[in-house]
Protein backbone atom coordinates (compact mmCIF):
# COMPACT_ATOMS: atom_id res chain seq x y z
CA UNK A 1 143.00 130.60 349.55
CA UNK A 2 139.00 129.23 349.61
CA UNK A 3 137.49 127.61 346.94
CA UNK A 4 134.35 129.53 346.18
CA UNK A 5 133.30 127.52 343.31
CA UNK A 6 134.01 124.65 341.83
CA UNK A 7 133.22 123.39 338.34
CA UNK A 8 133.18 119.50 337.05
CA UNK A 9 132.70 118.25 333.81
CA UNK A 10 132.92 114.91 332.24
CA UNK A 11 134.92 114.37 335.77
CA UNK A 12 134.53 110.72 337.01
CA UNK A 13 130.76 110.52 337.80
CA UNK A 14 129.66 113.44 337.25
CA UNK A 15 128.81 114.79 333.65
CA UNK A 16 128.40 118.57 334.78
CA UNK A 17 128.42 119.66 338.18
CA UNK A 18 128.78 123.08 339.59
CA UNK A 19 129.45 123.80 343.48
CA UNK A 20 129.32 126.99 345.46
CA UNK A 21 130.76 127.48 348.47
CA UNK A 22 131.05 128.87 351.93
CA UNK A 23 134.10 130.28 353.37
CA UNK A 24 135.15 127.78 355.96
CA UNK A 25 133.34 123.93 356.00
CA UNK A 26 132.31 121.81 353.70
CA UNK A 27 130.01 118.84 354.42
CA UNK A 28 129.28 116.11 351.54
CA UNK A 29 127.19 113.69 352.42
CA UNK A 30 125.86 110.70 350.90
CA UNK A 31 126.23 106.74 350.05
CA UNK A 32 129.20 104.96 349.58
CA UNK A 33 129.83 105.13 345.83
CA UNK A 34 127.94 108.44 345.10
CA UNK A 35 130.67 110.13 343.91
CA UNK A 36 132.14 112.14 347.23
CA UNK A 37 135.48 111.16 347.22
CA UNK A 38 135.32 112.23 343.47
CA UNK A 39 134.76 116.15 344.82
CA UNK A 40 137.72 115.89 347.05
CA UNK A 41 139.47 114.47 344.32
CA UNK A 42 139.12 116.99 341.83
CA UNK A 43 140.39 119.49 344.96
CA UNK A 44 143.14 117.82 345.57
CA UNK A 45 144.00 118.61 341.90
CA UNK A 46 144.48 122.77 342.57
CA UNK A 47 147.66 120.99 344.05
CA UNK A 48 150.84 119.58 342.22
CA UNK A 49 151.10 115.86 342.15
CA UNK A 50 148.43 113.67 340.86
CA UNK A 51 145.85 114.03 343.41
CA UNK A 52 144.60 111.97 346.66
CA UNK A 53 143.95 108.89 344.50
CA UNK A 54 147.43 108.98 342.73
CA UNK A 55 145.15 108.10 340.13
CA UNK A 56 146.44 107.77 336.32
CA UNK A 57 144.62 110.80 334.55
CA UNK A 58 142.56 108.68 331.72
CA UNK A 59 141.06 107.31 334.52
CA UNK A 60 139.70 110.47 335.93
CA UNK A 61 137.80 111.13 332.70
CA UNK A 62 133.94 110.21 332.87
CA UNK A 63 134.35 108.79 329.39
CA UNK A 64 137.57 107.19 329.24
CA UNK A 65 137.48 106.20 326.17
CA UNK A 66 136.79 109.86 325.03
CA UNK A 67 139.64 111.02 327.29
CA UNK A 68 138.86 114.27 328.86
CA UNK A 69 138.02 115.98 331.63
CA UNK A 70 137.75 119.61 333.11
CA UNK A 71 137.98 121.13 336.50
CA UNK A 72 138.03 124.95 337.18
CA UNK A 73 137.99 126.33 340.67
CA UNK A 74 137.15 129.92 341.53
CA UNK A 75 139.11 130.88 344.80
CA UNK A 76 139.02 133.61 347.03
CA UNK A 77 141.79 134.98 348.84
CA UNK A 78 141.71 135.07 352.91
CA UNK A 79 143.71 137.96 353.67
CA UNK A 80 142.85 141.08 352.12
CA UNK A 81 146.55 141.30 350.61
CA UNK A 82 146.07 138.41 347.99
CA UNK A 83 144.58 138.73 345.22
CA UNK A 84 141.94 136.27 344.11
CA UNK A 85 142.30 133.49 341.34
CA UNK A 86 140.71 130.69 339.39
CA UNK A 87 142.87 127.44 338.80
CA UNK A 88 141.74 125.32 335.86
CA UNK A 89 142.85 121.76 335.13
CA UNK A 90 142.15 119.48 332.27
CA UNK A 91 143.15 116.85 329.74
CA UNK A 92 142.21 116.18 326.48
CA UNK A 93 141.20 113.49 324.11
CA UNK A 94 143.88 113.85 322.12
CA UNK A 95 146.30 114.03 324.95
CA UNK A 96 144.70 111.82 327.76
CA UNK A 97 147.50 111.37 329.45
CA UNK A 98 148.76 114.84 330.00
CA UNK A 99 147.92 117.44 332.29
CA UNK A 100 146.81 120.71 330.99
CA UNK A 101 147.15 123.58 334.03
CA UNK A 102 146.10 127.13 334.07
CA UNK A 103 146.29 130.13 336.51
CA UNK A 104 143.98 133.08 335.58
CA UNK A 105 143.82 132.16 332.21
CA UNK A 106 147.55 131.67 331.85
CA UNK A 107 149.49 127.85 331.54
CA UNK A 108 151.48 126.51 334.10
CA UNK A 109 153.52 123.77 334.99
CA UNK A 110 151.40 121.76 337.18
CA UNK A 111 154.56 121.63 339.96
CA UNK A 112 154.15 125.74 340.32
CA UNK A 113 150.41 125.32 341.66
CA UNK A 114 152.03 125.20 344.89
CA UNK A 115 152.92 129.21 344.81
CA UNK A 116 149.43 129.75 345.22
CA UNK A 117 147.77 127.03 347.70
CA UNK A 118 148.50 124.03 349.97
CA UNK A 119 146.27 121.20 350.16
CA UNK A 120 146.55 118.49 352.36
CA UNK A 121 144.07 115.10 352.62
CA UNK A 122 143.36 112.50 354.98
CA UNK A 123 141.58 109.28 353.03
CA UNK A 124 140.74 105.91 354.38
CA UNK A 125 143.54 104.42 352.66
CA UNK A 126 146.10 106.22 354.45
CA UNK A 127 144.83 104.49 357.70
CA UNK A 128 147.76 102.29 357.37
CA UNK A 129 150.48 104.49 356.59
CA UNK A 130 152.42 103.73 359.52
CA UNK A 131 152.34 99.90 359.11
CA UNK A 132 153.21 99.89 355.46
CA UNK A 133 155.68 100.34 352.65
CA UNK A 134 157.71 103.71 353.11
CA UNK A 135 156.64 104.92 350.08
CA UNK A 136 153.44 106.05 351.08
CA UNK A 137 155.11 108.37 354.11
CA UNK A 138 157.46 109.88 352.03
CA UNK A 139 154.68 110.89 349.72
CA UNK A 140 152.35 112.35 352.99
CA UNK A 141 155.18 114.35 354.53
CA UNK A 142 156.95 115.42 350.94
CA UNK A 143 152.98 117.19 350.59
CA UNK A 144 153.28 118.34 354.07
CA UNK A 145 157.05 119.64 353.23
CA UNK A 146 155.66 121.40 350.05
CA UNK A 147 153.28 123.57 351.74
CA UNK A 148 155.97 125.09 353.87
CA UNK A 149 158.56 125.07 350.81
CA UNK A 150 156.82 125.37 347.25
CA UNK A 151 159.95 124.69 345.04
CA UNK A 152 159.92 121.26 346.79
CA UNK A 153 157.75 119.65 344.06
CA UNK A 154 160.14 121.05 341.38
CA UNK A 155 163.54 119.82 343.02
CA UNK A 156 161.40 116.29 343.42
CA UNK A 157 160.34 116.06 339.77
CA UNK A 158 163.60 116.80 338.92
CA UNK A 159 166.03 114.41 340.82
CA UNK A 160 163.75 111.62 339.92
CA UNK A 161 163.76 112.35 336.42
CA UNK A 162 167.87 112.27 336.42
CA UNK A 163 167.95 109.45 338.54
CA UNK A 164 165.37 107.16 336.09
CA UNK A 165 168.10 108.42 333.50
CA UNK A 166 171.14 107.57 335.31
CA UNK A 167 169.50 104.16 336.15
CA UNK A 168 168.47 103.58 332.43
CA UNK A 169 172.38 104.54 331.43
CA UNK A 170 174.00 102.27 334.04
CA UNK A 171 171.59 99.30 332.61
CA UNK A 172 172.98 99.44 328.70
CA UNK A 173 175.34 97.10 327.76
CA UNK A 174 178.90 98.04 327.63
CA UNK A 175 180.88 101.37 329.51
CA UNK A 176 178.42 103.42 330.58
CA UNK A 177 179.22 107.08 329.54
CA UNK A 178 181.24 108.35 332.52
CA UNK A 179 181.02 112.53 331.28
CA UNK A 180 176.97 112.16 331.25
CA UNK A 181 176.77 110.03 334.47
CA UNK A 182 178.61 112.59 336.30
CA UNK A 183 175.97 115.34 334.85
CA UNK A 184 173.39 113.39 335.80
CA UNK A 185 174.74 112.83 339.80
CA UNK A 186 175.34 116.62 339.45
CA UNK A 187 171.73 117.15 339.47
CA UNK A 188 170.63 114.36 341.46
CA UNK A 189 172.79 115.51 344.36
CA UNK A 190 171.38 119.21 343.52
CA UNK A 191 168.15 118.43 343.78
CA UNK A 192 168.66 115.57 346.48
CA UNK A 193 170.17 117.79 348.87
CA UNK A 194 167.36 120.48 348.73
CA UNK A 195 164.87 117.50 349.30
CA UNK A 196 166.98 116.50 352.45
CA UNK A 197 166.98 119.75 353.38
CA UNK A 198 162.86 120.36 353.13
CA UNK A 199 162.74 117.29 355.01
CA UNK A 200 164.66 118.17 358.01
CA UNK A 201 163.08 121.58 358.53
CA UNK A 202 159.75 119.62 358.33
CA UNK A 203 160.48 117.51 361.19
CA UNK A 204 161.85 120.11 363.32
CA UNK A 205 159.49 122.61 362.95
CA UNK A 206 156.59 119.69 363.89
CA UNK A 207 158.53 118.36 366.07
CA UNK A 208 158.56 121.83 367.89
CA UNK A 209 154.77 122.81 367.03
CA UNK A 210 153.78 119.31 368.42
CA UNK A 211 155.81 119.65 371.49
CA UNK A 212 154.17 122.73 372.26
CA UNK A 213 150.72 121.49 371.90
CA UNK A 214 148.65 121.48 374.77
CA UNK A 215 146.77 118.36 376.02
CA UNK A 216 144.78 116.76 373.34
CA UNK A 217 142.13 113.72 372.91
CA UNK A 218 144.32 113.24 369.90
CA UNK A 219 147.44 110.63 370.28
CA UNK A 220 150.98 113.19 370.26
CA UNK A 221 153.08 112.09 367.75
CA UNK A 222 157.00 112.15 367.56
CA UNK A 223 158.95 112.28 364.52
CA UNK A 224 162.31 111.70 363.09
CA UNK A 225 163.62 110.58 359.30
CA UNK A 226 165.53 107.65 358.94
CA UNK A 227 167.80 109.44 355.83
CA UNK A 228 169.63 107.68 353.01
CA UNK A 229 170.24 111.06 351.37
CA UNK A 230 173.43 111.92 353.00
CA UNK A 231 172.75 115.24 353.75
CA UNK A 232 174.97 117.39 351.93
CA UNK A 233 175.41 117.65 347.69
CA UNK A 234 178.77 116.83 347.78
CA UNK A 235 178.61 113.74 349.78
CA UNK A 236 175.43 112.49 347.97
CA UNK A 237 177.40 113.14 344.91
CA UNK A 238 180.43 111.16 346.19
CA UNK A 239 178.21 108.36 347.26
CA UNK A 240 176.54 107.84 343.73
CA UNK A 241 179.63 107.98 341.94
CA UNK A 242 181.24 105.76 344.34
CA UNK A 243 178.33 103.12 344.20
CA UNK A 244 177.72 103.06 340.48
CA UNK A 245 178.78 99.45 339.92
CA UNK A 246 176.44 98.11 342.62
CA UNK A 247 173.82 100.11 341.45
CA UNK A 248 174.11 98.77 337.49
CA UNK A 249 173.93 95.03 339.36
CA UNK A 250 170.92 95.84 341.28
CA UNK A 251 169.44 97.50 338.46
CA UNK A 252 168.24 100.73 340.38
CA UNK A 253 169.58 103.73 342.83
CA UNK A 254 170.49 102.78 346.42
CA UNK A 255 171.68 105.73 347.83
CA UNK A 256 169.60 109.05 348.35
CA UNK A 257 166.71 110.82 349.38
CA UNK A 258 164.48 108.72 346.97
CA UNK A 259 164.87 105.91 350.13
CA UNK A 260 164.27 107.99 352.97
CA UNK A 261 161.55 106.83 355.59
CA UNK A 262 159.69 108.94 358.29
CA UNK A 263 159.54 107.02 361.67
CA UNK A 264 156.54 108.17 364.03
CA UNK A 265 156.14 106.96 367.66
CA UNK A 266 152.93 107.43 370.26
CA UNK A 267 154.92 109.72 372.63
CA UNK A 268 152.77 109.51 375.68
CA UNK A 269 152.89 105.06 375.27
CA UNK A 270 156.62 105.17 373.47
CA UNK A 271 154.93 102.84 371.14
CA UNK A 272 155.79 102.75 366.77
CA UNK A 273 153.27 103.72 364.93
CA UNK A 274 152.60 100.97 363.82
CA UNK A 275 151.91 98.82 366.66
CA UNK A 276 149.08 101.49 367.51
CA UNK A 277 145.59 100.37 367.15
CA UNK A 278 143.53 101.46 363.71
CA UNK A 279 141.73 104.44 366.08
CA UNK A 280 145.10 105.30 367.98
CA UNK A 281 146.95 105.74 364.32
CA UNK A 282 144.07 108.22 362.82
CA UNK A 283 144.61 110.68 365.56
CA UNK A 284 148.20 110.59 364.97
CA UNK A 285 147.21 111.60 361.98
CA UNK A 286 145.25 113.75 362.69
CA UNK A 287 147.49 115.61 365.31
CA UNK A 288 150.86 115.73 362.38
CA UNK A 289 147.47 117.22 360.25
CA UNK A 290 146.47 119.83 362.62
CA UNK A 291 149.91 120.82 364.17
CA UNK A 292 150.96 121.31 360.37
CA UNK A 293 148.38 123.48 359.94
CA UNK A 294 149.24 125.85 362.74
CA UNK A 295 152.90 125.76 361.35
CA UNK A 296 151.48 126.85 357.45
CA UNK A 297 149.25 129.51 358.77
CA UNK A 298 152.48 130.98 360.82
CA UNK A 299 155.00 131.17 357.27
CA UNK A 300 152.58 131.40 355.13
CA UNK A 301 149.93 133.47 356.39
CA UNK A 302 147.04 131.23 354.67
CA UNK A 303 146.24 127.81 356.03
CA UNK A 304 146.48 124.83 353.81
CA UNK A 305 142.82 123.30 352.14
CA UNK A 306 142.27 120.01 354.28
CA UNK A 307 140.49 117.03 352.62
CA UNK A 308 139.07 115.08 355.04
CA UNK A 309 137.44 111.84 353.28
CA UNK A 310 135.39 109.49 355.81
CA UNK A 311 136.82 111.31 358.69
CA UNK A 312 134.46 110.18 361.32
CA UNK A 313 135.38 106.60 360.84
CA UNK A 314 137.35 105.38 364.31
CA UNK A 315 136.60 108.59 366.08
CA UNK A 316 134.17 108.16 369.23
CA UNK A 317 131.80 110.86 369.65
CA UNK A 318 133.73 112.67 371.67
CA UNK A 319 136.64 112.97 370.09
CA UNK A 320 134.59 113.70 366.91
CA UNK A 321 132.99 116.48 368.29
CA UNK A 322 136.82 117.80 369.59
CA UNK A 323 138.09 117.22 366.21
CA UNK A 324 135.28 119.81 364.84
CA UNK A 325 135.88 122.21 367.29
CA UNK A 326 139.37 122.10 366.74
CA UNK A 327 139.25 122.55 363.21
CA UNK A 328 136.53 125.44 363.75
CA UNK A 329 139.12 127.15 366.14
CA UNK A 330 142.18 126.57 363.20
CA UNK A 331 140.29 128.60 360.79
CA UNK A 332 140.75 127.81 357.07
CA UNK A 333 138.60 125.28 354.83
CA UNK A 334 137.71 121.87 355.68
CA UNK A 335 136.34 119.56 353.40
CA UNK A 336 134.58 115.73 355.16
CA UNK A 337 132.48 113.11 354.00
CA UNK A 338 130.50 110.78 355.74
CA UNK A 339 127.61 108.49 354.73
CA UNK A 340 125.40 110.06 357.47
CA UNK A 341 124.62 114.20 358.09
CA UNK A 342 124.28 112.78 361.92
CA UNK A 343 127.97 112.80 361.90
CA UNK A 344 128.52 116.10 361.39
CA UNK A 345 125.46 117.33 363.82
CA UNK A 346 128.31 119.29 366.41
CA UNK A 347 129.97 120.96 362.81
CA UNK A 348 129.36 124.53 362.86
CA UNK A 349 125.75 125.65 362.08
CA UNK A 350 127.12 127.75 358.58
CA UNK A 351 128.75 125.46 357.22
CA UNK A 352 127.89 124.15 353.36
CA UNK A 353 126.16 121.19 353.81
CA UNK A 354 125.88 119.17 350.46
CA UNK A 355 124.24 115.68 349.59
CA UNK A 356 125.66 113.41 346.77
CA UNK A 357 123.60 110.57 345.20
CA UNK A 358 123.96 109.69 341.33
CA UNK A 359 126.79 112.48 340.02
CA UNK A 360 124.00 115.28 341.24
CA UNK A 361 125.24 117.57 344.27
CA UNK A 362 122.43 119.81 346.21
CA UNK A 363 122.05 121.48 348.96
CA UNK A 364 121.10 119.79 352.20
């Protein structure tokens, strides 16, 4: 699916803002703090999850202390087979704190938006995935894993909400009620072991896409998971019940997918992530980004929506210009930013170029 159109009000900065749109790139230009990374933002909201700020939703209203916002998108299918759709988010002032979705007109549960599109973001803060907490990885490949498996956002939602209740029960004084903890490790290993299992197709099927890949100015990752999920239900199950009493003392869940990591390595060098320069750690980025891509467009038939925020940042010219051409070649819609139009000079010639400045977005 493209976004066509897309509609703001009382979103962030802008009041009322209204956006149409080409079929493949998307340029926004302007100064830091005009409100760019608020556009992307409200994209990144046609997907489930709570968008590439992880944001609490109050604080996406312009007004928070009149509490809502709206965003509708108008978006066009890419294959003559699929029909097209508008997606419509919003909260209220009333409810603030609580998601309103609709598809066509109809509600939704925010976790089903997935059915329809993928989108996937790069933003500045994610420069140091690889050299901090875990958390942050599991949350950029669980987004990659969802666009190749859209139930994966429901199983998630679910095993953590029976794991904050099995970690609640364990914490009460006195004899924790055995009959409901074993319902509740029923559906954590459910749901756990379809997580696991999204997870390991992931990382083969990139693994495979990205060994594949001919030569590239872009760093070639490789990827494995370091797994505390145990694989199968059965033996997650086992393991939970089995590890109740050290859980209760350490007041939270040490065993299962909730604790997996995602270890990444600079094939050509043999070098973690990590210990990669700021530039050398974009492109691997950038390469698990593009390779992904390639892999979506293959089961899905539609390629996911990138978000690119500040993507020339650490990118020479040359690889700059590659990185347009290759996304040119791939097909699909790309979102950047950048403080300068310059940047994007080598981006192709019909792509919607936009300028940002005080909550107002024009033409360029």
């Amino acid at each position: 699916m493209l976004v066509r159109s897309l509609t703001l009000a009382d979103f962030r900065n802008y009041s009322e803002a209204r956006i149409e749109l080409g079929a493949g790139t998307v340029v926004l230009t302007g100064e830091n703090g005009a409100g760019k990374t608020n556009i992307l933002e409200a994209v990144s909201l046609l997907a489930p999850g709570r968008g590439l700020r992880r944001a609490a939703l109050p604080e996406m209203a312009g007004d928070p202390g009149a509490g809502g916002f709206a965003m509708a998108a108008t978006l066009a299918a890419s294959r003559d087979s699929a029909p097209d759709l508008t997606i419509g988010t919003a909260t209220t002032a009333a409810t603030p704190a609580r998601r309103l979705v609709s598809v066509n007109g109809a509600a939704m549960a925010a976790s089903r938006l997935g059915e329809w599109l993928s989108v996937l973001w790069l933003t500045p803060a994610m420069d140091r995935l690889f050299a901090e907490g875990a958390g942050g990885r599991r949350r950029f490949f669980d987004r990659l894993a969802l666009a190749l498996r859209p139930g994966h956002a429901m199983h998630a939602a679910r095993y953590e909400a029976a794991m904050r209740a099995r970690n609640r029960l364990l914490g009460e004084p006195g004899q924790a009620d055995r009959g409901w903890l074993d319902a509740l490790e029923t559906q954590m290993a459910k749901h756990g072991a379809e997580i696991d299992s999204a997870r390991r197709d992931l990382v083969t099927a990139l693994g495979d896409r990205l060994e594949g890949v001919p030569t590239s100015p872009f760093a070639k990752p490789e990827l494995r998971i370091a797994s505390a999920g145990l694989g199968t239900a059965n033996d997650l199950q086992a393991a939970l019940a089995s590890g109740r009493v050290r859980d209760a003392r350490a007041g939270r869940t040490l065993t299962g997918p909730h604790r997996d990591d995602f270890i990444v390595t600079h094939a050509a060098k043999q070098q973690p992530a990590d210990r990669c320069s700021t530039g050398e750690q974009k492109a691997l980025l950038l390469s698990l980004v593009l390779a992904h891509g390639d892999l979506v467009a293959e089961r899905r038939g539609d390629r996911p929506i990138l978000l690119l925020d500040e993507i020339a940042a650490h990118l020479d010219p040359a690889r700059r210009a590659a990185l347009f051409e290759r996304l040119e070649a791939g097909g699909g819609q790309v979102w950047m930013t950048g403080t300068e139009p310059d940047l994007f000079a080598s981006v192709v010639a019909d792509a919607t170029r936009l300028k940002v400045a005080d909550g107002v977005v024009r033409e360029l």
